[in-house]
N, C-alpha and C. Protein backbone atom coordinates (compact mmCIF):
# COMPACT_ATOMS: atom_id res chain seq x y z
N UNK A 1 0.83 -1.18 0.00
CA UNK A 1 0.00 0.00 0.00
C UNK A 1 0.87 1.24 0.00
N UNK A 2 0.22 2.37 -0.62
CA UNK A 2 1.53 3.53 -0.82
C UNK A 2 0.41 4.42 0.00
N UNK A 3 1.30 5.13 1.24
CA UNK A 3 1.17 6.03 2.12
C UNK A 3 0.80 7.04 1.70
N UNK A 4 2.02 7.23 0.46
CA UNK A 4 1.76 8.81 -0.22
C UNK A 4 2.42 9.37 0.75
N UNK A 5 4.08 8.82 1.45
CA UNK A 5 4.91 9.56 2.57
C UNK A 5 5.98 9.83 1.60
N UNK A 6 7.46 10.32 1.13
CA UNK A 6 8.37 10.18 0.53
C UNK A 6 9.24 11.15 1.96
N UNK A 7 10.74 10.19 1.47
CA UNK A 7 11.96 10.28 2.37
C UNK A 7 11.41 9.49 3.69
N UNK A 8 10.86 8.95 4.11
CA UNK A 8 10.64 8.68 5.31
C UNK A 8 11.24 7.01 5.89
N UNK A 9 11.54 7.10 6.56
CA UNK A 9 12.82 5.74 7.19
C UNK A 9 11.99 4.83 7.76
N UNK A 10 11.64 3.81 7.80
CA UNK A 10 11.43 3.07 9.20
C UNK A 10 11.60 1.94 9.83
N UNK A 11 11.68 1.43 10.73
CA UNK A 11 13.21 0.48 11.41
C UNK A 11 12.07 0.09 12.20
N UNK A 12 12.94 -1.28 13.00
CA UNK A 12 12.19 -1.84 13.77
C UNK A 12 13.43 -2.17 14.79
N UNK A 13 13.05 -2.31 15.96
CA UNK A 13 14.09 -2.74 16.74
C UNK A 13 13.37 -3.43 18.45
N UNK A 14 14.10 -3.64 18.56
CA UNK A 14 13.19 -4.17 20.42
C UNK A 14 13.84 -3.73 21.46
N UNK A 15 14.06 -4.04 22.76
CA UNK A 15 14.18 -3.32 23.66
C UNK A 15 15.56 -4.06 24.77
N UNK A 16 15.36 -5.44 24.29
CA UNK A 16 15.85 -6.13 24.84
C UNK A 16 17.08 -6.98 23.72
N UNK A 17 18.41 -7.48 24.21
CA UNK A 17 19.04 -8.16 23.66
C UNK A 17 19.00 -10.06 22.81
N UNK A 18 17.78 -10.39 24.21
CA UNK A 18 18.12 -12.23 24.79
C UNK A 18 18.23 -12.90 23.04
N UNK A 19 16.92 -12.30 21.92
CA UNK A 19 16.50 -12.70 21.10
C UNK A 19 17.30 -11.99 19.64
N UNK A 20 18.37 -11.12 20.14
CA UNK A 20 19.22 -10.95 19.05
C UNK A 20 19.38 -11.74 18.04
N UNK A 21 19.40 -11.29 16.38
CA UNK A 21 19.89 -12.14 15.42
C UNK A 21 18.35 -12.98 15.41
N UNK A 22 17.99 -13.38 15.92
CA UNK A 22 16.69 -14.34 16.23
C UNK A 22 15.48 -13.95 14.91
N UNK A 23 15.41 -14.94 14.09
CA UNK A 23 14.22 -14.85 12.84
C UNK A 23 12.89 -14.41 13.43
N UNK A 24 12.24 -13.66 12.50
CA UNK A 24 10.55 -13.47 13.04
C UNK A 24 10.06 -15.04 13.88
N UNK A 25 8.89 -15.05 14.83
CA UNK A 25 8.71 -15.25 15.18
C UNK A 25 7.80 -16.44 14.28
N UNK A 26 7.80 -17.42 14.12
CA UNK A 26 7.32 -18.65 13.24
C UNK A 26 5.24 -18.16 13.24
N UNK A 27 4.83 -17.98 14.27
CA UNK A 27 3.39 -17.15 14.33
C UNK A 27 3.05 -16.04 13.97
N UNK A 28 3.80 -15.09 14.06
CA UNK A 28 3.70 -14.20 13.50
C UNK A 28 3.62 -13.92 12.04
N UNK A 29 4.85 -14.80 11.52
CA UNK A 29 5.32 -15.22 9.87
C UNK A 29 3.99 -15.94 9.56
N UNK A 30 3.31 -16.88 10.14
CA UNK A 30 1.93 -17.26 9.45
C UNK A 30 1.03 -16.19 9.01
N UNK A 31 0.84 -15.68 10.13
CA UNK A 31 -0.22 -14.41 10.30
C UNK A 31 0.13 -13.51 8.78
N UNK A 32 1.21 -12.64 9.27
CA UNK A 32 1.66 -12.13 8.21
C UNK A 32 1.68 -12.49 7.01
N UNK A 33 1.88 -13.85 6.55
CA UNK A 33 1.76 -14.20 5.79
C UNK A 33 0.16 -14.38 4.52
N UNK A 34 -0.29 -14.83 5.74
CA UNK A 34 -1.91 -14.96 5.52
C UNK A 34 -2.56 -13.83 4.88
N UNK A 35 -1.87 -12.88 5.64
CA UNK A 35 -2.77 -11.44 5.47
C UNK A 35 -2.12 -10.57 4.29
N UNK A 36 -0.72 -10.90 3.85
CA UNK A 36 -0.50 -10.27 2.42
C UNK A 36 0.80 -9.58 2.56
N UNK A 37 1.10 -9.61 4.00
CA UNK A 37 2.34 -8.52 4.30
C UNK A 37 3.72 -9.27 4.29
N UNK A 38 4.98 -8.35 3.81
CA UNK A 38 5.86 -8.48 3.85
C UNK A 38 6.45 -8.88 5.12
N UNK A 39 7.63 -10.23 5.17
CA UNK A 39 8.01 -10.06 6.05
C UNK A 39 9.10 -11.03 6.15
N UNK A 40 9.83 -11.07 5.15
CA UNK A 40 11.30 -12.23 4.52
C UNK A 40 12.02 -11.22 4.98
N UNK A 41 13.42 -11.96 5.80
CA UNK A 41 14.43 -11.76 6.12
C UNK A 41 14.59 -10.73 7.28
N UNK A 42 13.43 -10.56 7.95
CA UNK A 42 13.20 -9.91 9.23
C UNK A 42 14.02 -10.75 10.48
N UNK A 43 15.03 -9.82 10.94
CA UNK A 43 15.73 -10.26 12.56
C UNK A 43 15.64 -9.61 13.69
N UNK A 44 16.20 -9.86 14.29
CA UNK A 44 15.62 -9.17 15.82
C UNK A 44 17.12 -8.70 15.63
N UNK A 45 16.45 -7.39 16.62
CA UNK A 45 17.70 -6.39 17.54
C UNK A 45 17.78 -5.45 17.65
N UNK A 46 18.09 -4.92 19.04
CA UNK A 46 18.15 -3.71 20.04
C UNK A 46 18.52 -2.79 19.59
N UNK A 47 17.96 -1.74 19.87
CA UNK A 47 17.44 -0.57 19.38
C UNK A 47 18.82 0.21 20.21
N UNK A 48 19.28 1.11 19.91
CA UNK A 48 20.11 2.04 20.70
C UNK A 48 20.19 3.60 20.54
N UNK A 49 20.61 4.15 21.74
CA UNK A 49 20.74 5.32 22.09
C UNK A 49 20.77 6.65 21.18
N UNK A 50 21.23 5.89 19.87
CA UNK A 50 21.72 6.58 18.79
C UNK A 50 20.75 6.67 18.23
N UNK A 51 19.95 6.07 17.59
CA UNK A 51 19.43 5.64 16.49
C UNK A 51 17.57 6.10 17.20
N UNK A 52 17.86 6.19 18.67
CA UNK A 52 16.70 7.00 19.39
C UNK A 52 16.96 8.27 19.49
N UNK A 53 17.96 8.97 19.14
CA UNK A 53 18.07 10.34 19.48
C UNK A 53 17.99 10.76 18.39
N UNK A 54 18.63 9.74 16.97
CA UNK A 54 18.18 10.42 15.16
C UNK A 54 16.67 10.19 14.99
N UNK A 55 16.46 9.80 15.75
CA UNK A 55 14.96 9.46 15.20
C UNK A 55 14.09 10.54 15.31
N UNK A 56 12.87 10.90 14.40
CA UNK A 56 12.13 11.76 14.74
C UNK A 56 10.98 11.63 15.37
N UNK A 57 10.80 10.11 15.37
CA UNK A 57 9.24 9.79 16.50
C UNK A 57 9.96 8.24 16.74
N UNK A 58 9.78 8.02 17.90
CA UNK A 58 10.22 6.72 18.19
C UNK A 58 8.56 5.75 18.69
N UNK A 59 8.28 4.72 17.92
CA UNK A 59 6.85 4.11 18.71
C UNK A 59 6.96 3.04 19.24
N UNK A 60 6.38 2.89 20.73
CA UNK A 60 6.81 1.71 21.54
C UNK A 60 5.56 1.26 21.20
N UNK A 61 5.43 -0.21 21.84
CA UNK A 61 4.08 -0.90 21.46
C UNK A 61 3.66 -1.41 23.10
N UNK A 62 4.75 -1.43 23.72
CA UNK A 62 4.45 -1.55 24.99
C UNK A 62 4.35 -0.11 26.20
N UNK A 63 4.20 -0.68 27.71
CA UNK A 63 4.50 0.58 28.48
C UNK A 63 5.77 0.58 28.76
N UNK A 64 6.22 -1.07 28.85
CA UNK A 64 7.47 -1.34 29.13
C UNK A 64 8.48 -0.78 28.26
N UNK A 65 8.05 -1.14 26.80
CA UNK A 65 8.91 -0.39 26.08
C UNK A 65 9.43 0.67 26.10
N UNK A 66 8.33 1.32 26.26
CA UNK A 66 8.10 3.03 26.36
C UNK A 66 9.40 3.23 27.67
N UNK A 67 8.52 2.68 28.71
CA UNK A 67 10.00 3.06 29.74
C UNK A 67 11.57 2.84 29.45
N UNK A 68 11.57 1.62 28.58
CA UNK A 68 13.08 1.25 28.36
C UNK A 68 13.85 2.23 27.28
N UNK A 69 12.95 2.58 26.75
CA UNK A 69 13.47 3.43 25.40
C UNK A 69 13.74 5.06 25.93
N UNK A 70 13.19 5.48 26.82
CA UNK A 70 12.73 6.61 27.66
C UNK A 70 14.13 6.34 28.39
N UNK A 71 15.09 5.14 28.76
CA UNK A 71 16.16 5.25 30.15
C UNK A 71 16.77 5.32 29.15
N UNK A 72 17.01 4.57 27.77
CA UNK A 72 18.43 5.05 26.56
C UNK A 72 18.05 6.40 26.25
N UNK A 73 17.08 7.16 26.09
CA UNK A 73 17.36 8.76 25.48
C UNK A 73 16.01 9.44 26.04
N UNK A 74 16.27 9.93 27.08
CA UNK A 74 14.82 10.03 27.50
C UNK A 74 14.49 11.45 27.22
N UNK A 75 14.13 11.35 25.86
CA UNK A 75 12.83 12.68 25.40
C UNK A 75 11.83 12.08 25.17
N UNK A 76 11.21 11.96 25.87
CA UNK A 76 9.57 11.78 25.60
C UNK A 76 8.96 12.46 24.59
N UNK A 77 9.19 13.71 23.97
CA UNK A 77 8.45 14.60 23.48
C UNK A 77 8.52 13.71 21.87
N UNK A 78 9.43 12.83 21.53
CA UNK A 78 9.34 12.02 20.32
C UNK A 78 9.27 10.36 21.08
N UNK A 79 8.55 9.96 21.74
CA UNK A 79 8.36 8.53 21.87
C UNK A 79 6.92 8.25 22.46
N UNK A 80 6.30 7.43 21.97
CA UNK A 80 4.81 7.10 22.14
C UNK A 80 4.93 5.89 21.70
N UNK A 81 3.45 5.69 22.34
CA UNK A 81 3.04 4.11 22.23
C UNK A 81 2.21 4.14 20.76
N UNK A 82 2.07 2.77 20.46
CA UNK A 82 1.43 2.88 18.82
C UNK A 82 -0.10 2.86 18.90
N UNK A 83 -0.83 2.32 19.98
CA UNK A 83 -2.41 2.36 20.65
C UNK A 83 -2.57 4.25 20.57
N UNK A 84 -1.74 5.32 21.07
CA UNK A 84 -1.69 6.63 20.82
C UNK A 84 -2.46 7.20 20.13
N UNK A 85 -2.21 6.02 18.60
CA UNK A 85 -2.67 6.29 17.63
C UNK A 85 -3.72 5.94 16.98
N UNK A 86 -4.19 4.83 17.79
CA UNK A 86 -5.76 4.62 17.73
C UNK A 86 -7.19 5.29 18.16
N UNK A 87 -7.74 6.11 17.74
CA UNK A 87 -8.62 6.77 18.49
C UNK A 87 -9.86 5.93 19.52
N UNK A 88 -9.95 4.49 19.34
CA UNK A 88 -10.81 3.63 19.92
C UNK A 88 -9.92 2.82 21.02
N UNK A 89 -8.79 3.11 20.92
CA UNK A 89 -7.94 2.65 22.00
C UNK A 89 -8.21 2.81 23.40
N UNK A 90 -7.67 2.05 24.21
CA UNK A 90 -7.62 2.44 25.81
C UNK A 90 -6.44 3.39 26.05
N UNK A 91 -6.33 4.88 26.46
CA UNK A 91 -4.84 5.26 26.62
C UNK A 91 -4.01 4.55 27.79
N UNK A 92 -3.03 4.73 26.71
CA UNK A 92 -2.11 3.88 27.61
C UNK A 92 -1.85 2.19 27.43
N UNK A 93 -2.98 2.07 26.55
CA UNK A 93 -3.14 0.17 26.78
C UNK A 93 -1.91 -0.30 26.50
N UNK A 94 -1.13 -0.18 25.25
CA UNK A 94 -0.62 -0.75 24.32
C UNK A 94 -0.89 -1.77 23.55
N UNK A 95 0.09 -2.80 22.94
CA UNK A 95 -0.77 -3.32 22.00
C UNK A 95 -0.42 -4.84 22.38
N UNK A 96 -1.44 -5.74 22.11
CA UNK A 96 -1.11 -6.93 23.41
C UNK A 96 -0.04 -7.82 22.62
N UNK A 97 0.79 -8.54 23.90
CA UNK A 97 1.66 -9.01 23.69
C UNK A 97 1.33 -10.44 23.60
N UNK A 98 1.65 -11.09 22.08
CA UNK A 98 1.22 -12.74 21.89
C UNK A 98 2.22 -13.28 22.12
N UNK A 99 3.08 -13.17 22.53
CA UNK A 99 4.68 -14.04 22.72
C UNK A 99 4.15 -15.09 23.55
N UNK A 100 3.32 -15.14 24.32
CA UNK A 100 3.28 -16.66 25.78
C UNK A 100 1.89 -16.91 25.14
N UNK A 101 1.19 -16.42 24.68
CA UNK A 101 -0.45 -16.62 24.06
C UNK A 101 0.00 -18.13 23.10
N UNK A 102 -1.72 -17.88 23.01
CA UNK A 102 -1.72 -18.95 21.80
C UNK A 102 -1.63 -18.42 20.37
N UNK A 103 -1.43 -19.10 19.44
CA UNK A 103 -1.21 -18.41 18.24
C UNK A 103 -2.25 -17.38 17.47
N UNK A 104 -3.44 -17.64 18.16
CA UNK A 104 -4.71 -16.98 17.90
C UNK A 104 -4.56 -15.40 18.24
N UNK A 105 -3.81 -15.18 19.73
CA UNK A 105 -3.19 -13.74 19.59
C UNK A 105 -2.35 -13.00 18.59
N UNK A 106 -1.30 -13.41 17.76
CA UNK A 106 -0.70 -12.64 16.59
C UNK A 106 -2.02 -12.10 15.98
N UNK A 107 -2.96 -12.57 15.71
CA UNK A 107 -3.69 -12.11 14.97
C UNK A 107 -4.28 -10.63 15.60
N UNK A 108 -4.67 -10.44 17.21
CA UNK A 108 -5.38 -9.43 17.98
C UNK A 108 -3.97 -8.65 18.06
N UNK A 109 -2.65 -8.81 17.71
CA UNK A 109 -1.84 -7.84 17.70
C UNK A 109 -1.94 -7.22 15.98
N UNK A 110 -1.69 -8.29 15.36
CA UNK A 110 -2.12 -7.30 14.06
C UNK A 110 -3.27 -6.04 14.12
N UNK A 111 -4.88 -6.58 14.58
CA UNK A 111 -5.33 -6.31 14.70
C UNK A 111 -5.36 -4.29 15.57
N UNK A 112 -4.44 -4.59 16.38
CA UNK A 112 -4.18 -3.38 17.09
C UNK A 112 -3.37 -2.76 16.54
N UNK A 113 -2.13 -3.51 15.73
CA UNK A 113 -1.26 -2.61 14.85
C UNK A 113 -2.28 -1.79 13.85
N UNK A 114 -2.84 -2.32 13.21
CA UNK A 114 -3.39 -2.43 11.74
C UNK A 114 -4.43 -1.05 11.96
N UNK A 115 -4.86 -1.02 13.28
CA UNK A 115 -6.09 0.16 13.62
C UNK A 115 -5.15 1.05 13.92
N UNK A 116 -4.24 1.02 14.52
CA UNK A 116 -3.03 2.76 14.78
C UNK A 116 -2.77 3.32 13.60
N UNK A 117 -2.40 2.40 12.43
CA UNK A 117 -1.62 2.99 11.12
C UNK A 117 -2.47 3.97 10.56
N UNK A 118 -4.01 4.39 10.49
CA UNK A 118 -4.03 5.35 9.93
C UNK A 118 -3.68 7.03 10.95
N UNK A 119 -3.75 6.75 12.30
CA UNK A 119 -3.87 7.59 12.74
C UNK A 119 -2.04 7.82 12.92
N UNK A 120 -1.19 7.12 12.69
CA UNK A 120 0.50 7.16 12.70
C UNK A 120 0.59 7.92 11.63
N UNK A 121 0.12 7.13 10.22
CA UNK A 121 0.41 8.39 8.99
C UNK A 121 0.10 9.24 9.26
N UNK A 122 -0.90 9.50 9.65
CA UNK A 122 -1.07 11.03 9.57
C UNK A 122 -0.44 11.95 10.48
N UNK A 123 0.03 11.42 11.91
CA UNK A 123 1.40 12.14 12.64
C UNK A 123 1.95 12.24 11.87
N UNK A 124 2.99 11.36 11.02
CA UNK A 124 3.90 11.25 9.95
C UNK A 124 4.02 12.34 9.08
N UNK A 125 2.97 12.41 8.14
CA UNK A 125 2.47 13.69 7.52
C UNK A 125 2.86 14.56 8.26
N UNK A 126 2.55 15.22 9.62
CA UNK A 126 2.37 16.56 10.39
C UNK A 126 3.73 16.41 10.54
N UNK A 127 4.46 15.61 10.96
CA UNK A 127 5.66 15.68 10.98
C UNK A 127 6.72 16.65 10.14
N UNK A 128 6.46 15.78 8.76
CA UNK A 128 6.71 15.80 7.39
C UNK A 128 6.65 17.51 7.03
N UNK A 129 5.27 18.02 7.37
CA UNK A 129 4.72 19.68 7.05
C UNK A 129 5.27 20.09 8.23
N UNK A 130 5.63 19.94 9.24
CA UNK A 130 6.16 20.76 10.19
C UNK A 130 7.92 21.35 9.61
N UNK A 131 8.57 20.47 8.94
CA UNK A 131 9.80 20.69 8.42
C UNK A 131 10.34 21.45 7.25
């Protein structure tokens, strides 16, 4: 799908080391798969100090996140949760974590991703016109 964003970067990273190097998640890769989205040659790994301070919006998906990303560079004024961006959201919820679930959860995380993205582009955008 085209955003209709140009120049715009975006990275993925986690919070934690244990799962470094570590392939998508075999449930997730179904899901994803199922549903049409890209997602070959995706690895895990930690996000750093640097790469949070170039950034121009950093989005956690957790609270936890949020805090961990907040102790490597703590400006808040560019880091939010991705639920933020849902207007039907709970504030604050984040977006649930299927890692110990059954596989039936990847899907209620898509689900929560999939409802933020229109309200992220369009930060994105404001972003974009603010510059």
């Amino acid at each position: 799908m085209d955003a209709g964003l140009t120049g715009v970067e975006f990275s993925s990273a986690g919070t934690i080391s244990e799962e470094y190097d570590d392939p998508m998640d075999r449930r997730a890769v179904a899901v994803l798969k199922e549903r049409g989205y890209r997602y070959a040659d995706h690895r895990a790994r930690r996000i750093t100090a640097a790469q949070i301070e170039s950034a121009d919006l950093v989005v956690a998906m957790e609270n936890v996140h949020l805090e961990r990303v907040l102790e490597l560079a703590p400006d808040p004024s560019k880091v939010r949760l991705l639920t933020d961006f849902d207007p039907a959201a709970v504030p604050g919820s984040g977006v649930p974590d299927p890692w110990f679930g059954s596989d039936a959860g990847f899907y209620d995380t898509l689900t929560a991703i999939e409802a933020a993205m229109p309200g992220l582009l369009d930060h994105i955008r404001a972003l974009q016109d603010a510059y």
